[in-house]
Protein backbone atom coordinates (compact mmCIF):
# COMPACT_ATOMS: atom_id res chain seq x y z
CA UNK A 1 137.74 38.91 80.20
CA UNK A 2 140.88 41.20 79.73
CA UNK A 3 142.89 42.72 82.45
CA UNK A 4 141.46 46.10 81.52
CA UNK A 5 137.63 45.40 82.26
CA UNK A 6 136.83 47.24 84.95
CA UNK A 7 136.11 45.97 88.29
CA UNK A 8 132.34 46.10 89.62
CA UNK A 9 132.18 47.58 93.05
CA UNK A 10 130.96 45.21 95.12
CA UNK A 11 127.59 46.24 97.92
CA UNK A 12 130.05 47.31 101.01
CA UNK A 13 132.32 49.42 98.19
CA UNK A 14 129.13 51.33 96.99
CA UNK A 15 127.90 51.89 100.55
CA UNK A 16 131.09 53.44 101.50
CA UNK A 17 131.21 55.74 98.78
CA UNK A 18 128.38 56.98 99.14
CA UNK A 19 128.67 57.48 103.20
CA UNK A 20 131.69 59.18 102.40
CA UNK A 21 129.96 61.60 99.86
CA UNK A 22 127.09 61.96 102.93
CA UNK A 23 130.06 63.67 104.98
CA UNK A 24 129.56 66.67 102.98
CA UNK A 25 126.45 67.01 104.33
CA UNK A 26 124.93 68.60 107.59
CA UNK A 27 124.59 65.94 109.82
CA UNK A 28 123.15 65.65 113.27
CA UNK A 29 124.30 63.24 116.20
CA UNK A 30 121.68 61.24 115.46
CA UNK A 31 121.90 60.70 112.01
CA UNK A 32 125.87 59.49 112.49
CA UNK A 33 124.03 56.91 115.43
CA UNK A 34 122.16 56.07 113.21
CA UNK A 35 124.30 55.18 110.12
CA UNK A 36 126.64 53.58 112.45
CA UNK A 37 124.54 51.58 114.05
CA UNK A 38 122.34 50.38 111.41
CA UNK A 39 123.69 46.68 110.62
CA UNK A 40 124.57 46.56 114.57
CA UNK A 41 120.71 46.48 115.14
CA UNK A 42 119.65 43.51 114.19
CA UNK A 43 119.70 42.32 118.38
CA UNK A 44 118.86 46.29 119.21
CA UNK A 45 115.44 45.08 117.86
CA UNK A 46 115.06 42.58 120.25
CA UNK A 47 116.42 44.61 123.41
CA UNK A 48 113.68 47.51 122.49
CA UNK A 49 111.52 44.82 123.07
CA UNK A 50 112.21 44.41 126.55
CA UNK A 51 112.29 48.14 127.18
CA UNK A 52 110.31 49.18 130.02
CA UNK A 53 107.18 51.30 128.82
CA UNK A 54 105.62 54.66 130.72
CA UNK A 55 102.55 55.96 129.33
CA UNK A 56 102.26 60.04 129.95
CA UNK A 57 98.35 60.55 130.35
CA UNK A 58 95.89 63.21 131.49
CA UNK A 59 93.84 65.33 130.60
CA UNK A 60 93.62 67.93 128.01
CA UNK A 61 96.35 71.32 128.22
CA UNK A 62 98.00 70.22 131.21
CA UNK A 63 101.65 70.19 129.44
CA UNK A 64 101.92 66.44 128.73
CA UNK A 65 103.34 67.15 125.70
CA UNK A 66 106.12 69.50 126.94
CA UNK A 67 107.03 67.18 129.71
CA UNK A 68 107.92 64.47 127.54
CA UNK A 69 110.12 66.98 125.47
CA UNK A 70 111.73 67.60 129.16
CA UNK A 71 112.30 63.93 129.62
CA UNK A 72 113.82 63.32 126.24
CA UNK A 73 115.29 65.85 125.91
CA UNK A 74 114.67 67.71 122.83
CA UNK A 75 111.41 69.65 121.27
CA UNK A 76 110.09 66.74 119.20
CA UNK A 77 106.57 66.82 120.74
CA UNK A 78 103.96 69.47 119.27
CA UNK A 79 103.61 72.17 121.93
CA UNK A 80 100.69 74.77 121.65
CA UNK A 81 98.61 76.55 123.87
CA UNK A 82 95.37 74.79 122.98
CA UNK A 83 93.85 71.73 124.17
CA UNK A 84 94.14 68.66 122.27
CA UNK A 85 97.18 69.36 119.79
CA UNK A 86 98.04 66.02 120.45
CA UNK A 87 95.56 63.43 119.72
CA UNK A 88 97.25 59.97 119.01
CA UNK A 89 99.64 57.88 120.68
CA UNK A 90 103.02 58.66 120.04
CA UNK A 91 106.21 56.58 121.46
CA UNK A 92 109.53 57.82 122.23
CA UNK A 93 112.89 56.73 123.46
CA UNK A 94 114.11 58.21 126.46
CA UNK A 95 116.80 57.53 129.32
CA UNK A 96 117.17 58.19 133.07
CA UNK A 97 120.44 57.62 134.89
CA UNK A 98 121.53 55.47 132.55
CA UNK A 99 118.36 52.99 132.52
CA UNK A 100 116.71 53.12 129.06
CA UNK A 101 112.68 53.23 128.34
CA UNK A 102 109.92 53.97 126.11
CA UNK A 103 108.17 56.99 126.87
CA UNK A 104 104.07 56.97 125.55
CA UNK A 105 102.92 60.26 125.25
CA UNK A 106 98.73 60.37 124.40
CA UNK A 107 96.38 62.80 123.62
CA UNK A 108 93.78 64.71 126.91
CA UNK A 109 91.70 62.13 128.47
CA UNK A 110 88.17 63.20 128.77
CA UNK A 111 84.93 61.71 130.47
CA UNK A 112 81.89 61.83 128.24
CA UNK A 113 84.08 62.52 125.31
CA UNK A 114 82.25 62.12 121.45
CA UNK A 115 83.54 62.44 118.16
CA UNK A 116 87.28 62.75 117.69
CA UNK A 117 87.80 63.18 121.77
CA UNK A 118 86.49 60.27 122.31
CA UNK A 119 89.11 58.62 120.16
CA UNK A 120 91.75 60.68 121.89
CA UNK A 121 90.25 58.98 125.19
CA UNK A 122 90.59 55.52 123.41
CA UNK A 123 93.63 56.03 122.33
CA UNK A 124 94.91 56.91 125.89
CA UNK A 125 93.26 53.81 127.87
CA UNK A 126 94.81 51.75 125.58
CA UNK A 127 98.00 53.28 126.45
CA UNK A 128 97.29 52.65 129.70
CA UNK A 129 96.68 49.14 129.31
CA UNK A 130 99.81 48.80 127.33
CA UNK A 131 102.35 50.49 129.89
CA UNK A 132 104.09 48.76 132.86
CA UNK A 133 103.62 52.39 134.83
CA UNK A 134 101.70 55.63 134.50
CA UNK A 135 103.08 58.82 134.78
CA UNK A 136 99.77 61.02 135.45
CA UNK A 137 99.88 64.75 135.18
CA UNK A 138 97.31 67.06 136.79
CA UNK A 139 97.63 70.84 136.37
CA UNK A 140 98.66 71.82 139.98
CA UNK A 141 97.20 75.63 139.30
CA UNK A 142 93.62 74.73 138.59
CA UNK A 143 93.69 71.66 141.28
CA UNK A 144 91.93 67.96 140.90
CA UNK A 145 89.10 68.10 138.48
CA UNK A 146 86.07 66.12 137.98
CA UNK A 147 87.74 64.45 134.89
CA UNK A 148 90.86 63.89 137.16
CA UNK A 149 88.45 62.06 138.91
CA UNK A 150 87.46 59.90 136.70
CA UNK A 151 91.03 59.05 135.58
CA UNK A 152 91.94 58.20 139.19
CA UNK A 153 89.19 55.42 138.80
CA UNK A 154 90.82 54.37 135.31
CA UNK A 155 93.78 53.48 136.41
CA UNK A 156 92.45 52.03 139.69
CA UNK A 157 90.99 49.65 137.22
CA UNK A 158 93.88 49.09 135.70
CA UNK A 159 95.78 48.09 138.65
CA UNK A 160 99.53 49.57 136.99
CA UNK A 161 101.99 51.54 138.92
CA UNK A 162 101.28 55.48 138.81
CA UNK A 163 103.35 58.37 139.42
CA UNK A 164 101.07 61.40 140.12
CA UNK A 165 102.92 64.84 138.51
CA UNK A 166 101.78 68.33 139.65
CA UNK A 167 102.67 70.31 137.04
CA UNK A 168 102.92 74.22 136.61
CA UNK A 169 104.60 74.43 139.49
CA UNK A 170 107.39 77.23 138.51
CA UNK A 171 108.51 78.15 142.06
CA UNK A 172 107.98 77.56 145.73
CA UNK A 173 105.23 79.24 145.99
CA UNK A 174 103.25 76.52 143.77
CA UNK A 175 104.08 73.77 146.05
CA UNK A 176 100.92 74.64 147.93
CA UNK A 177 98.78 73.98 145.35
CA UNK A 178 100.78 70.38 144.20
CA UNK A 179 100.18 69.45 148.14
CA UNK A 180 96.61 69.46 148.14
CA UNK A 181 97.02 66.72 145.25
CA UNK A 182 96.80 64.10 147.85
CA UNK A 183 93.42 64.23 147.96
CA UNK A 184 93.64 61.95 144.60
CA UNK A 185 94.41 58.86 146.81
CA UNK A 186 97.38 58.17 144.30
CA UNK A 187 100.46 58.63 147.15
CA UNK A 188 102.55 61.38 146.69
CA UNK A 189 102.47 64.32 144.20
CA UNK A 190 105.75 65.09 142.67
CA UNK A 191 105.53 69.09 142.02
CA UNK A 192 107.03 69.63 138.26
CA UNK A 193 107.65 72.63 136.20
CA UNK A 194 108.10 70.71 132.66
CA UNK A 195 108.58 73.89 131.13
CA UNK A 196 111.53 75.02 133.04
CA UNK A 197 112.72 71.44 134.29
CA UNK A 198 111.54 72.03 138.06
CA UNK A 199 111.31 68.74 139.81
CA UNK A 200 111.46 66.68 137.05
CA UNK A 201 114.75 64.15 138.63
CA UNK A 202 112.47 63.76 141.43
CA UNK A 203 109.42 62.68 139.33
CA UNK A 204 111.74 60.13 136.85
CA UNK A 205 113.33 58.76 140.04
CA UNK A 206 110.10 58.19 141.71
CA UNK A 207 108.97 56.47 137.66
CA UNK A 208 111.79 53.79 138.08
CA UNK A 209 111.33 52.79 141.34
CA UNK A 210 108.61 51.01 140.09
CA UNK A 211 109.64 50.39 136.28
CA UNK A 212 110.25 46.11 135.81
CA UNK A 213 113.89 45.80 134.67
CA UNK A 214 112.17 44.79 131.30
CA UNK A 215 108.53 45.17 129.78
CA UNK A 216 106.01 43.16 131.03
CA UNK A 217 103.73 43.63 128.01
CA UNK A 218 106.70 43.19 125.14
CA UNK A 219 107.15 39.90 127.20
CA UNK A 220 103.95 38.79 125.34
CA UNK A 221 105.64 38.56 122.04
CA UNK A 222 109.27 37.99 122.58
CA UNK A 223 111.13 35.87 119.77
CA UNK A 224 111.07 32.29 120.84
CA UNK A 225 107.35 31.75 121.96
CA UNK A 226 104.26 31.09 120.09
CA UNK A 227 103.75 33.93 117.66
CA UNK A 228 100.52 36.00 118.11
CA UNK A 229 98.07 36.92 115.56
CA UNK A 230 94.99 38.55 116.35
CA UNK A 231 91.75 37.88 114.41
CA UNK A 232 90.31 40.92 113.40
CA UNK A 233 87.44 42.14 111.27
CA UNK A 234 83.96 43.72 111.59
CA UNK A 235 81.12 42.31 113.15
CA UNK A 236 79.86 38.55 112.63
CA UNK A 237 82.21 37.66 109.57
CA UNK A 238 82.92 34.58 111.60
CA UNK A 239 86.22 35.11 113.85
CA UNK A 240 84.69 33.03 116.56
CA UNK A 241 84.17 30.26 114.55
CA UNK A 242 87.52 30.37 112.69
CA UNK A 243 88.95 30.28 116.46
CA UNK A 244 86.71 27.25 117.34
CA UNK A 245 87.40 25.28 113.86
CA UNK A 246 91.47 25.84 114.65
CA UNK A 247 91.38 24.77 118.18
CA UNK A 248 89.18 21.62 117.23
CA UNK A 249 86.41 22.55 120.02
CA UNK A 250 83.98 25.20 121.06
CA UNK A 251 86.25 27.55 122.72
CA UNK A 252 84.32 30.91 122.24
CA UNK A 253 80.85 32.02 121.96
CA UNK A 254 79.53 31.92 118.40
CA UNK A 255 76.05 33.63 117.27
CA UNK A 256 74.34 35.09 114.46
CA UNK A 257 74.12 38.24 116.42
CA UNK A 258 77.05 40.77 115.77
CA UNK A 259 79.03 41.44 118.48
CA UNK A 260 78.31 38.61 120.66
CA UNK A 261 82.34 38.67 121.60
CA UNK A 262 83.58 40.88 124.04
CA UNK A 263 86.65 40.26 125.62
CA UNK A 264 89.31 39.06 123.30
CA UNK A 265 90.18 35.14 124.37
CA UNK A 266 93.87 34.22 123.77
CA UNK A 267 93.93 30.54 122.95
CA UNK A 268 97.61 28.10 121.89
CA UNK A 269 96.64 25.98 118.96
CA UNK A 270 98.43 24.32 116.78
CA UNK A 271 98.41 24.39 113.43
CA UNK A 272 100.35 22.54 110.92
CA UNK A 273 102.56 21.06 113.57
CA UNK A 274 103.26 24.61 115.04
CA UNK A 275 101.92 26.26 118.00
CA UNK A 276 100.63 29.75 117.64
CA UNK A 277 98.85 31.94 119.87
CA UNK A 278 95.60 33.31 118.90
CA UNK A 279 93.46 36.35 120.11
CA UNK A 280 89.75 36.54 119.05
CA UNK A 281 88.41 39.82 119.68
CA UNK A 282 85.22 41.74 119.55
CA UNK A 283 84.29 43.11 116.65
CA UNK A 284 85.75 46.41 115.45
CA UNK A 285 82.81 49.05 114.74
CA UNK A 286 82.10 51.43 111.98
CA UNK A 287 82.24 54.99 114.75
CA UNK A 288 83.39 54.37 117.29
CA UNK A 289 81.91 57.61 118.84
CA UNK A 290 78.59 55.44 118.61
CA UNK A 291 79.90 52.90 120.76
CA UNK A 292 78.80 53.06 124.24
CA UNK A 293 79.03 50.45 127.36
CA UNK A 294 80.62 47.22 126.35
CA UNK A 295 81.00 47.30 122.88
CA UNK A 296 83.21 50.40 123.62
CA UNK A 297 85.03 48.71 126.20
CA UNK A 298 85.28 45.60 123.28
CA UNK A 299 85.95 48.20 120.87
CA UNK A 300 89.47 49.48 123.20
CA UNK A 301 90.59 45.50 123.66
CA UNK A 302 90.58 44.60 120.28
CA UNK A 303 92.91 47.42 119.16
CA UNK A 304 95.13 46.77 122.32
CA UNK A 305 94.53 43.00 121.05
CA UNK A 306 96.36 43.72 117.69
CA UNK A 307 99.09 45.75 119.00
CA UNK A 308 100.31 42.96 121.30
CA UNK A 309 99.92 40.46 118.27
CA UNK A 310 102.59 40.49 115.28
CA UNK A 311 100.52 39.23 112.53
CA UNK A 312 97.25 40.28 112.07
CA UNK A 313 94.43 37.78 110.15
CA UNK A 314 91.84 40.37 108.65
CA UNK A 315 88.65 38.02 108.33
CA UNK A 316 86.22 39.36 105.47
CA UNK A 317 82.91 37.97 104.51
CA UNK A 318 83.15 37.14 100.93
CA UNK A 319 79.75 36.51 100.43
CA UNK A 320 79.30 40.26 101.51
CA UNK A 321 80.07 43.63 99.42
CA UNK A 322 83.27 44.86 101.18
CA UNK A 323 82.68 47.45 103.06
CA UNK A 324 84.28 51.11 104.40
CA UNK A 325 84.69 49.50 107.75
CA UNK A 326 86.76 46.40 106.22
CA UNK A 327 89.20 48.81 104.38
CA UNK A 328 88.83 50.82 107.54
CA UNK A 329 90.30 47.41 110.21
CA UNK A 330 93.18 46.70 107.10
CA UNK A 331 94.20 50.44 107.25
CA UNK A 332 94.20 49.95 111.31
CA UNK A 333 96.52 46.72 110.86
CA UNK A 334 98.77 48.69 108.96
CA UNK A 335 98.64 51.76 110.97
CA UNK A 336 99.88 49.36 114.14
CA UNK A 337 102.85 48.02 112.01
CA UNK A 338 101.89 44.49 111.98
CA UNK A 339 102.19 42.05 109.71
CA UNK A 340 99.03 41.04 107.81
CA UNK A 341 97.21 38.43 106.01
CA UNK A 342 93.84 39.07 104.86
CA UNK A 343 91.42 35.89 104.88
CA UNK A 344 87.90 35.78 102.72
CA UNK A 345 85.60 33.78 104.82
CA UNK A 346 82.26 31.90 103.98
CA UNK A 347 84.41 31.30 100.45
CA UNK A 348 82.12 27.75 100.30
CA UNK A 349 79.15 30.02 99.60
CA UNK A 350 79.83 31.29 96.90
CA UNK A 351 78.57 31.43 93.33
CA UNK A 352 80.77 31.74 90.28
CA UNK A 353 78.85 35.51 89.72
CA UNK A 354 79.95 36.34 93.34
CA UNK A 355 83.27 35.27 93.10
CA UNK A 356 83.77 37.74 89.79
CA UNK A 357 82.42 40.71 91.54
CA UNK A 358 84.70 40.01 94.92
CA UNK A 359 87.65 39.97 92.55
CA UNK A 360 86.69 43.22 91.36
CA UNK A 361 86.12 44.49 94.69
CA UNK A 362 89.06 43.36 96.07
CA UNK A 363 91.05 44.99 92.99
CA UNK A 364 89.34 48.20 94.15
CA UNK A 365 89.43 48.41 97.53
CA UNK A 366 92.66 46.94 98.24
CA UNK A 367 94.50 49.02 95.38
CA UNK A 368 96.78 49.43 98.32
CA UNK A 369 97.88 46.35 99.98
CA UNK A 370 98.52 43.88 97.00
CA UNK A 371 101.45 42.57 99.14
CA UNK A 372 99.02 41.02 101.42
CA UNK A 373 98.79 37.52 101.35
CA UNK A 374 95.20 36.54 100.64
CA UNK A 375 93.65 32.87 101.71
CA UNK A 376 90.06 31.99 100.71
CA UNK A 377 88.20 29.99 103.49
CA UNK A 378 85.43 28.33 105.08
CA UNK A 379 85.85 28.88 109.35
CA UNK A 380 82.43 26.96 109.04
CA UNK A 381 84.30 23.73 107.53
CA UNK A 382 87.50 24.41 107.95
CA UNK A 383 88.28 24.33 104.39
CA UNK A 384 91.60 26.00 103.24
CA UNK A 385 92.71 26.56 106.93
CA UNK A 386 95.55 24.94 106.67
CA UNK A 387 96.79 27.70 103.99
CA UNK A 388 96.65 29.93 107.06
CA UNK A 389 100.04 28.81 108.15
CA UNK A 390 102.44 29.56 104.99
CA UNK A 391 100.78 32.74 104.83
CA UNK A 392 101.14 33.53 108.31
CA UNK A 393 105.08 32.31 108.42
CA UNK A 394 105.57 34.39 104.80
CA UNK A 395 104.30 37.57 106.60
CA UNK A 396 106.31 37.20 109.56
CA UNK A 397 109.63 36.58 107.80
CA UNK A 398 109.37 39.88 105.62
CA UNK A 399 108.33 41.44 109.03
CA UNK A 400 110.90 40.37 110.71
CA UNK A 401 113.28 40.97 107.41
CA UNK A 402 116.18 43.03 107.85
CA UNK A 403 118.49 44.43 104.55
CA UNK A 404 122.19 44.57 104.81
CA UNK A 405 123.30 48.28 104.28
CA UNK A 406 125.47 47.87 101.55
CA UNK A 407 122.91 45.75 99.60
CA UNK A 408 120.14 48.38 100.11
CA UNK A 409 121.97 51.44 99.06
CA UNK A 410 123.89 49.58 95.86
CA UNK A 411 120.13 48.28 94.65
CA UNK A 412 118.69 51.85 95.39
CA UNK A 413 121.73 53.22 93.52
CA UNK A 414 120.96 51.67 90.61
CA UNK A 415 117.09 52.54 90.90
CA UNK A 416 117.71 55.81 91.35
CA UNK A 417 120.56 55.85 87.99
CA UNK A 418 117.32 54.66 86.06
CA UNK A 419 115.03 56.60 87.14
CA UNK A 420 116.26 59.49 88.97
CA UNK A 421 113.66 61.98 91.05
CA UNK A 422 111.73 64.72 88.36
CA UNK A 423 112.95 68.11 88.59
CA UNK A 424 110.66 70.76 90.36
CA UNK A 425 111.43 74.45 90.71
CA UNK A 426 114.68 74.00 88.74
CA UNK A 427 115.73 71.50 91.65
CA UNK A 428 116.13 67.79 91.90
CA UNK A 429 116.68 66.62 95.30
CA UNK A 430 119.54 63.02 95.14
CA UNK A 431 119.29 60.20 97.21
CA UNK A 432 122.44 60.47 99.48
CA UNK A 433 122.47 56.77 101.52
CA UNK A 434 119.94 54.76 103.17
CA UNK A 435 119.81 52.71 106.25
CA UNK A 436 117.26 50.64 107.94
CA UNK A 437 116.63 51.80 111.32
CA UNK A 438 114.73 49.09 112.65
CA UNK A 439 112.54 45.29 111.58
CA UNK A 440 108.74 44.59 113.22
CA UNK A 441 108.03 46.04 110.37
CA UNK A 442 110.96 47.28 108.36
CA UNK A 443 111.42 51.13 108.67
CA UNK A 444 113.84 52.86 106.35
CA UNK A 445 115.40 55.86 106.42
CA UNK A 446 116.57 57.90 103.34
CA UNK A 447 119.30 60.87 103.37
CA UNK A 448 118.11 63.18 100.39
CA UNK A 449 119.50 66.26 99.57
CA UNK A 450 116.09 67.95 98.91
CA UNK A 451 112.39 67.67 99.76
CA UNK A 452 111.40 63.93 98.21
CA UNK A 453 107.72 63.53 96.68
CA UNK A 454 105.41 61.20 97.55
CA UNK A 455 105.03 59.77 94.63
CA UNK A 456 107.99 59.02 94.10
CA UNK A 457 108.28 57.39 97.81
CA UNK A 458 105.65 55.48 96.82
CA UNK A 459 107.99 54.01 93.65
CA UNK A 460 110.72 53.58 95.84
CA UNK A 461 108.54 50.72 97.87
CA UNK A 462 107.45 49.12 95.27
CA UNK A 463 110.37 48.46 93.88
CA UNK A 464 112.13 47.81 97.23
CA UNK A 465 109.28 44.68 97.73
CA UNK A 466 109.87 43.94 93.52
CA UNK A 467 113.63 43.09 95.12
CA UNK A 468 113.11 41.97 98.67
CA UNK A 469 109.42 40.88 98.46
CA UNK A 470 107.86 41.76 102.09
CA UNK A 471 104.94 39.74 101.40
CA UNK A 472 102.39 40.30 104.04
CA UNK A 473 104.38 43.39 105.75
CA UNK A 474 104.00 46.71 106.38
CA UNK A 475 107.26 48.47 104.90
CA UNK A 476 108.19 52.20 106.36
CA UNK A 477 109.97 54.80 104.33
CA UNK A 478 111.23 58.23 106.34
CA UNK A 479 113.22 60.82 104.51
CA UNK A 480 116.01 63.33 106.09
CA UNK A 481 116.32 66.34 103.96
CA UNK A 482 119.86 67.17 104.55
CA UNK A 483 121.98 70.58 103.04
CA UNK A 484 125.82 70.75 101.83
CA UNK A 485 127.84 72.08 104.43
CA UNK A 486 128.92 75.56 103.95
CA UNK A 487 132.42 76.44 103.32
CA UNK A 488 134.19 78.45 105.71
């Protein structure tokens, strides 16, 4: 080599360069916390863990929505004067006086819901479930309501901490009205104008009084225990009996009739010398809106089941077509960020003509997960179970997998030098930098100077797992549209 070959930049010397070259760009406060605290946050991960959580619930067009844009202090909500704008769970991070926590907020809650309402009512009892402390807001103009009602008994059931909001309550006049709140039974009703900021200190203050110093439900999965993974699936592909073969006796129920599981059972076993905490849970149906009684109830536990596990096992009965509502529990997985492996059960049954047309299937109808680790077995025998572990402990590592920042942006450097973004409308948006915000599973965020396609998001993960694998997790890609700063 002679003295006048030029130097290769090393990862950091990319990164910086192209940081500095961001500079030129409009950035907010929380893109700059971001970028600088990106390789910082490998413990952050850990300490948003323990985070206290507050689920915001009630029912429909009562201004939950605009009350957590009060706490957090910025629009990011959706706000409209309709019922029902919001209809899943969303979490947010928000601060009090200096004490940090993660504020829930969830679609209108409402009795004898069908159809999509009813999974807007699922979606907020499982919030419920999953919070250390309730913030529940009734609309202090129109008073307690039958479905208020019915609320008040849901979260008598659920036996957490509530702080009762009046909202709509603009001036003193409204106070009246918040007063006769009491008549809930749930203590004191804090009167709130979250459109105008009324009351709200008095509300938060009341919230952590009785917020744990840290999460209660994160505690379930905190680095250092047994890892969880759920066991999920549709009806009767043999969960129960994978449970029952892994713990080496008959822990759980097991019966040719579908849905014989109801509660999920969380069971220690070990496997391959290492102890892992399991969750069997009922089986997930096809509508859920055709659910009624316990297998609703069953229904709600299994998906709060899977989001207090980090890996999930997706059971499938390979002697079985796969079905809508099997693609349907993978997308759910997913959808909860947690790490999967997907397991073909009943594999002992099978004929060499069955075996072709599950391969075919599975080419099919998993076009979109072929990062998932796949294990053929028999929960009957026990055959192949012991594959379980390596695929569970593969999954979890690329969950858990976090990319230094000047490695990521000098590999996506030279992606994007091979294969830069088309050109639409006489435009071609660049990649500025990337950063990844978080692990459990690995979100990304990318600084483009234009509006980036999906496509070509989509060939930006795939060759981000070609480089850094993620077998078996979920991988997150966000984009920040950012414009040059304009000369003065």
């Amino acid at each position: 080599m002679t003295s006048d070959t030029p130097a290769v930049p090393d990862d950091a010397s990319v990164a910086a360069a192209l940081l500095a070259g961001l500079e030129e760009f409009e950035l907010e406060d929380e893109d700059r916390d971001l970028i600088s605290g990106a390789d910082a946050a490998s413990d952050d991960d850990d300490l948003m863990q323990d985070r206290p959580v507050v689920a915001i619930i009630g029912r429909p067009n009562v201004g939950k929505s605009t009350l957590v844009n009060r706490i957090i202090g910025r629009r990011e909500a959706v706000v409209e004067d309709v019922p029902g704008v919001t209809r899943d769970r969303v979490a947010y991070d928000a601060e009090w006086t200096g004490r940090r926590f993660t504020l829930v907020d969830t679609g209108g809650w409402e009795v004898d819901a069908s159809g999509i309402h009813l999974r807007v009512a699922e979606q907020a009892e499982i919030a419920v479930e999953l919070a250390d402390a309730v913030i529940f807001v009734v609309d202090a103009t129109v008073g307690a309501t039958d479905t208020d009602e019915a609320v008040v008994r849901l979260l008598r059931r659920a036996g957490k901490p509530v702080v009762l909001v009046a909202n709509k309550v603009d001036d003193q006049r409204g106070e009246a009205d918040a007063a006769m709140l009491w008549s809930l039974g749930l203590g004191e009703p804090f009167p709130v104008s979250a459109l105008h900021g009324r009351g709200t200190g008095d509300a938060l203050d009341a919230v952590l009084a009785v917020l744990p110093e840290r999460s209660a439900i994160s505690g379930l999965y905190q680095r250092g225990g047994p890892r969880r993974v759920a066991l999920v699936g549709r009806p009767n592909v043999g969960k129960s009996s994978l449970l029952n073969k892994l713990a080496g006796s008959e822990r759980v129920v097991v019966d040719d009739l579908a849905g014989t599981t109801r509660d999920p059972v969380d069971e220690d076993v070990e496997i391959g010398g290492k102890t892992w905490r399991l969750v069997d849970t009922a089986g997930i149906r096809r509508r859920v809106h055709q659910t009624r009684g316990a297998d609703f109830y069953a229904s709600l536990r299994t998906q709060a089941a899977l989001e207090k596990a980090e890996v999930a096992v997706v059971l499938i009965d390979a002697g079985l077509p796969i079905a809508e509502q099997d693609v349907r529990v993978v997308q759910q997985v997913i959808d909860a960020g947690r790490a999967l492996v997907i397991g073909y059960n009943k594999w002992d049954t099978l004929d060499e003509e069955r075996r072709y047309y599950l391969e075919r299937e599975i080419e099919r109808e998993f076009i979109q997960v072929p990062w998932a680790p796949r294990v053929n077995i028999s929960a009957r025998t026990g055959r192949h179970t012991d594959k379980l572990v390596p695929a569970l402990e593969t999954a979890l590592e690329s969950w858990d997998t976090r990319i230094p920042t000047g490695r990521l942006n000098a590999f996506l450097g030279e992606v994007v030098a091979a294969h830069p973004h088309p050109v639409r409308g006489g435009k071609q948006p660049r990649i500025l930098f990337a950063t990844q915000a978080s692990t459990r599973p690995p979100r990304f965020v990318i600084f483009a100077s234009g509006f980036v396609e999906a496509g070509y998001r989509r060939f930006l993960e795939r060759r981000l797992r070609e480089e850094f694998s993620f077998e078996g997790s979920p991988i997150e890609i966000s984009v920040r549209v950012r414009e040059k700063r304009r000369r003065r």
